[in-house]
N, C-alpha and C. Protein backbone atom coordinates (compact mmCIF):
# COMPACT_ATOMS: atom_id res chain seq x y z
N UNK A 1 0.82 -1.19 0.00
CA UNK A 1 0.00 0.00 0.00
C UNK A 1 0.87 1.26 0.00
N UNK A 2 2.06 0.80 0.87
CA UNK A 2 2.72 2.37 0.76
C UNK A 2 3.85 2.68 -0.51
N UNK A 3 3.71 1.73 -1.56
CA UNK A 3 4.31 1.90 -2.66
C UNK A 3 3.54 2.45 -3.42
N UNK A 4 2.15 2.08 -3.32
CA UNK A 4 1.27 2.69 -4.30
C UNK A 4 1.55 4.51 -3.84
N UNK A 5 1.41 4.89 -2.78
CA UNK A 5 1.14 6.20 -2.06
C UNK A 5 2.22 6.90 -2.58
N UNK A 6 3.51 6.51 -2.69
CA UNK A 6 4.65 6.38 -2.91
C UNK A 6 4.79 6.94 -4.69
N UNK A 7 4.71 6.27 -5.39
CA UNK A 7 4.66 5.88 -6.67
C UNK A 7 3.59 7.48 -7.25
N UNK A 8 2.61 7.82 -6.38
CA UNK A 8 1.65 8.70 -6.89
C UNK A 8 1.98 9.75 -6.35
N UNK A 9 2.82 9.72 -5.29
CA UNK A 9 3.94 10.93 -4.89
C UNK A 9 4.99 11.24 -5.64
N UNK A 10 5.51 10.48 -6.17
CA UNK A 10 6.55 10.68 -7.34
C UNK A 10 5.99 11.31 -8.66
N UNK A 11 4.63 10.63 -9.56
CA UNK A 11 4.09 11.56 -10.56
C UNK A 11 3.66 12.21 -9.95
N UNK A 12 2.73 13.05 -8.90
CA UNK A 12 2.34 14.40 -8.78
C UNK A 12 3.79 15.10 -8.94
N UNK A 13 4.95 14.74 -8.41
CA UNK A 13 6.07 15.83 -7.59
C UNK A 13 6.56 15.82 -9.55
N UNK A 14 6.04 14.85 -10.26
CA UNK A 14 7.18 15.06 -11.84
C UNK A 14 6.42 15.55 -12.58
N UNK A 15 5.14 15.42 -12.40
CA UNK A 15 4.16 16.69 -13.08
C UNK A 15 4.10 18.28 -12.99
N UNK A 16 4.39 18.33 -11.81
CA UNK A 16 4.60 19.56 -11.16
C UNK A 16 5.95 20.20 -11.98
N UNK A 17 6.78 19.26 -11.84
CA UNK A 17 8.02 19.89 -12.14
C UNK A 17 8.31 20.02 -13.84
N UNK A 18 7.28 18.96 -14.56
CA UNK A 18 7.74 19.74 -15.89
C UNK A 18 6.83 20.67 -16.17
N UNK A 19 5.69 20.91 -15.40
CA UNK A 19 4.31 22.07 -15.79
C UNK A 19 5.38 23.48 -15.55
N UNK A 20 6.47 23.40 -14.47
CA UNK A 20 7.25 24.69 -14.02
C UNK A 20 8.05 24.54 -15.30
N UNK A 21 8.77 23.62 -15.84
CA UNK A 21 10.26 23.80 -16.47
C UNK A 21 8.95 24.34 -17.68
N UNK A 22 7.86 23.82 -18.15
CA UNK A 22 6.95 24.33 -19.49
C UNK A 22 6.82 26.01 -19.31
N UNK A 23 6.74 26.17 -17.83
CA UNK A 23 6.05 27.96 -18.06
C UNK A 23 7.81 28.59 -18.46
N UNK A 24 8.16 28.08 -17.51
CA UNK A 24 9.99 28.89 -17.83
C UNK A 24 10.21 29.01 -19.15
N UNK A 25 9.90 28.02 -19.67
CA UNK A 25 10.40 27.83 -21.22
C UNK A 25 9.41 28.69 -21.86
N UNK A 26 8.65 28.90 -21.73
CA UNK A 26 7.26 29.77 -22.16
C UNK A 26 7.44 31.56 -22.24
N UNK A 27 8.24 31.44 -21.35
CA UNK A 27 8.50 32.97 -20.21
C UNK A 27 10.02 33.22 -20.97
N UNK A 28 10.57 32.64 -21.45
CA UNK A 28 12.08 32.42 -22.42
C UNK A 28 11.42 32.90 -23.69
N UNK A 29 10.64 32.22 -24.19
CA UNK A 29 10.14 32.58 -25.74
C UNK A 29 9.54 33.40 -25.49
N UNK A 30 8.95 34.10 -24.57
CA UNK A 30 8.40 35.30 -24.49
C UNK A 30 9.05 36.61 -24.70
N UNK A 31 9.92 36.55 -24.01
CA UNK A 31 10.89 37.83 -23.69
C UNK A 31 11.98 37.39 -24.14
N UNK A 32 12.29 36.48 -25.24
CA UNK A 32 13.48 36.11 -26.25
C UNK A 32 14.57 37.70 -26.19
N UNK A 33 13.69 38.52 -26.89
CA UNK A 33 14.06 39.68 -27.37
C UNK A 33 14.64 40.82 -26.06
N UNK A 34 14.22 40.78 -24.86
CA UNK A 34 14.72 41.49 -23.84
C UNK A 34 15.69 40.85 -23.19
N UNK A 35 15.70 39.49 -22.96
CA UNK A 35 16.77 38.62 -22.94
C UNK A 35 17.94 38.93 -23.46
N UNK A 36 17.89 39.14 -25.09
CA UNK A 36 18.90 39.03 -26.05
C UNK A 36 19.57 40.47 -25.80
N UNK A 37 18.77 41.48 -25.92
CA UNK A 37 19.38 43.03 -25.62
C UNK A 37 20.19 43.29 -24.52
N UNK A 38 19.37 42.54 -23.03
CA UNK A 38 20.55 42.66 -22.16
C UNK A 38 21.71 41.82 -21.94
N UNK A 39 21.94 40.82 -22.50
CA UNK A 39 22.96 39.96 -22.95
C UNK A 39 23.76 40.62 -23.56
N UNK A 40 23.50 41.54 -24.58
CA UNK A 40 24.33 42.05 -25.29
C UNK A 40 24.80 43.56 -24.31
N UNK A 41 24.00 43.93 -23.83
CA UNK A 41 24.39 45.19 -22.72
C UNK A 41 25.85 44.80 -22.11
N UNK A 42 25.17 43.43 -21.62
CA UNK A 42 25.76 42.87 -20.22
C UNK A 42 27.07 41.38 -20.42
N UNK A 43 27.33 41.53 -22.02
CA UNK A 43 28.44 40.68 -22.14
C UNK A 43 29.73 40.46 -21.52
N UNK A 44 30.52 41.68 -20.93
CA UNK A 44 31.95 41.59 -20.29
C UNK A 44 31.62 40.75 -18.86
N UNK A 45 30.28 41.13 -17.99
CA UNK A 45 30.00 40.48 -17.28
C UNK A 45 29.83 38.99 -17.19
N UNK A 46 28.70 38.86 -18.37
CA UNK A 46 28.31 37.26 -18.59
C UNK A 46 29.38 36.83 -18.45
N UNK A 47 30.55 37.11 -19.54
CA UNK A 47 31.57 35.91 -19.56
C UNK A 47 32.73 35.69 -18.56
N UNK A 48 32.77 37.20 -17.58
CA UNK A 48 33.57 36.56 -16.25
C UNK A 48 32.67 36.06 -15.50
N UNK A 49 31.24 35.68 -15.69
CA UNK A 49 30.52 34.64 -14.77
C UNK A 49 30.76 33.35 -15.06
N UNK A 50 30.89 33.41 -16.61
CA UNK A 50 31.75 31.85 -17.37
C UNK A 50 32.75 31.81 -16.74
N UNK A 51 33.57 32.26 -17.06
CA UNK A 51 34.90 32.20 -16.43
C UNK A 51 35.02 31.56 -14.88
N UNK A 52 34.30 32.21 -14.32
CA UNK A 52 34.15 31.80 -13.17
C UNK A 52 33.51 30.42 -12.41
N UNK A 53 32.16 30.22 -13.52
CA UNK A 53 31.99 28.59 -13.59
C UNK A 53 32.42 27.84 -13.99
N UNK A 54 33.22 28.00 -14.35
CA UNK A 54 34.27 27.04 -15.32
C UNK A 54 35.34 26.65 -14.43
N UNK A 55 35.99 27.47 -13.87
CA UNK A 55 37.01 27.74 -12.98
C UNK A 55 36.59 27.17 -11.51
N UNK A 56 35.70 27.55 -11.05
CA UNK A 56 34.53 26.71 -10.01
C UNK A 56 34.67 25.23 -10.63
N UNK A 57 34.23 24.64 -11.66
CA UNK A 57 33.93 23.06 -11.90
C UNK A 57 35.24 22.40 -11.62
N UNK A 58 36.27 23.09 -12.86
CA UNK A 58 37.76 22.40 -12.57
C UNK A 58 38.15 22.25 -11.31
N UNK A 59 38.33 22.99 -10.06
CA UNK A 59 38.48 22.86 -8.84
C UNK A 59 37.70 22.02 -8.36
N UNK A 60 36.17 22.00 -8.18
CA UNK A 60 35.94 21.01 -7.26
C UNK A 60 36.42 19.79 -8.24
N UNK A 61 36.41 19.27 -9.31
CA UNK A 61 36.54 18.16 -9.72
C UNK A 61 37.77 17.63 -9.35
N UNK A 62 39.18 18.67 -9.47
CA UNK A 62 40.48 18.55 -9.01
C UNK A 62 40.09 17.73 -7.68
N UNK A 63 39.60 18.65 -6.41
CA UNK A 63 39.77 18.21 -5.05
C UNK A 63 38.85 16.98 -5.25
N UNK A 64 37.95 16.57 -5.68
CA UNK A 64 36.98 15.33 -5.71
C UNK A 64 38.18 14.15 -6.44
N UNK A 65 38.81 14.61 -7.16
CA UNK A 65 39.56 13.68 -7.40
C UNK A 65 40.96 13.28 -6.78
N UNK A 66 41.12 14.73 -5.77
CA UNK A 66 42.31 14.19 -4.73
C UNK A 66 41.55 13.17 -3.74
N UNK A 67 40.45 13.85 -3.26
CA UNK A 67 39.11 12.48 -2.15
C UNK A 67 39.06 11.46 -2.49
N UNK A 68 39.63 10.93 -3.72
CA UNK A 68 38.98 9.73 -4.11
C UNK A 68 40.03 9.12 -4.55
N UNK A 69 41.28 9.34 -4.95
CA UNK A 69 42.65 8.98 -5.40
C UNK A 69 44.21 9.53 -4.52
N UNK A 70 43.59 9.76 -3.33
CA UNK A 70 45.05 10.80 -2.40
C UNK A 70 46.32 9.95 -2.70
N UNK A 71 46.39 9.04 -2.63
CA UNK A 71 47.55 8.37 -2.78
C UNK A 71 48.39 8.69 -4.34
N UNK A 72 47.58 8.92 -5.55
CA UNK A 72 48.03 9.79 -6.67
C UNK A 72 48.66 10.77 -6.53
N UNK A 73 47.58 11.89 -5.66
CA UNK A 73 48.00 13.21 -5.00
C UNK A 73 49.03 13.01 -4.86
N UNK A 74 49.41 12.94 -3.38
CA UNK A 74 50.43 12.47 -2.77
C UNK A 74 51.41 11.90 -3.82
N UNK A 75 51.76 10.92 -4.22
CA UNK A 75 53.07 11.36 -5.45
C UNK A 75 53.06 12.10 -6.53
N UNK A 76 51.96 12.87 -7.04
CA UNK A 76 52.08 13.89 -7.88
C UNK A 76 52.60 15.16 -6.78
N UNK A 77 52.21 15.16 -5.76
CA UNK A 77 52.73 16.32 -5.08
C UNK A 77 54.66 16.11 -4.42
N UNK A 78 55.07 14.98 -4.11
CA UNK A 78 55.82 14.76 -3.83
C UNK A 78 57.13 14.69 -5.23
N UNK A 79 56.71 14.18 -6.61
CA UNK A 79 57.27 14.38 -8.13
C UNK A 79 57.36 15.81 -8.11
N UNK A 80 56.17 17.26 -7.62
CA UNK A 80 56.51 18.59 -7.96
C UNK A 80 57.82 19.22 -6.86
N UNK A 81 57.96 18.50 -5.41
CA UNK A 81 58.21 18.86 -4.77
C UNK A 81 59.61 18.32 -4.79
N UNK A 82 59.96 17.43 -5.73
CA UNK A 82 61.75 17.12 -6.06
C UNK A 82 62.05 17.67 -7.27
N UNK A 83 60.89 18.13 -8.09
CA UNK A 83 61.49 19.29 -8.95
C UNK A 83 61.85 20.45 -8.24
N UNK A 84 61.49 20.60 -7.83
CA UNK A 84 61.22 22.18 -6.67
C UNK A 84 62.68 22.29 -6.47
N UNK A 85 63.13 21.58 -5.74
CA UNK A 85 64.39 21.14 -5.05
C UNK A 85 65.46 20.63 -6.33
N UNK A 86 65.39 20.37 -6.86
CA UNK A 86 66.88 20.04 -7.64
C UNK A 86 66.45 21.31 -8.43
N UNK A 87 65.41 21.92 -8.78
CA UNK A 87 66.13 23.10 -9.90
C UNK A 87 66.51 24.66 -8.68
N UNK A 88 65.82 24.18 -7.30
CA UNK A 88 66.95 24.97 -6.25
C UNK A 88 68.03 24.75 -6.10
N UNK A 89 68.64 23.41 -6.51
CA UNK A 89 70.10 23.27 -5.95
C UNK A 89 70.61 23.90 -7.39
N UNK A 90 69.88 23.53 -8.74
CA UNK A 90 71.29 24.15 -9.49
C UNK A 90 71.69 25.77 -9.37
C-alpha cells in the first residue's frame, strides 16, 4: 500500500516539475528579445561569470579527485616537490 502512495507521490512531484520547467520555457520565448538586448548590454560580465563557472567546476573536480585517489596526489605532489628542489640546488 505504501508503494502505491509512494509511486503517486513521485508523478504528482514530476508533473509539477515539468508544468514549471513548461512555463519557464514559455517565459524564455516570451521575452526572447529582452533577454537578447541585455545579454548584449551585459556581455563583459556574462563571460567573467563563465569564467568563473568554469574555474569553479575544474576545482571542485580537481579536489573530488584528490578524495577519491590521495595516494596519486600524494606522489604527484611529492614528483613537484623534487622538482622544486633540484632546480633549487642548481
Amino acid at each position: 500500500m505504501s508503494d502505491n502512495n509512494q509511486k503517486r507521490d513521485e508523478v504528482s512531484t514530476q508533473s509539477i516539475v515539468i508544468l514549471l520547467i513548461c512555463f519557464f520555457i514559455w517565459g524564455v520565448a516570451k521575452n526572447i528579445d529582452k533577454i537578447e538586448s541585455w545579454a548584449k548590454a551585459h556581455w563583459f560580465i556574462l563571460s567573467l561569470a563563465l569564467a568563473a563557472i568554469i574555474w569553479g567546476a575544474k576545482s571542485f573536480l580537481n579536489w573530488k579527485l584528490r578524495m577519491k585517489h590521495p595516494e596519486m596526489y600524494e606522489r604527484q605532489m611529492a614528483l613537484e616537490k623534487m622538482k622544486r628542489k633540484e632546480k633549487y640546488d642548481e
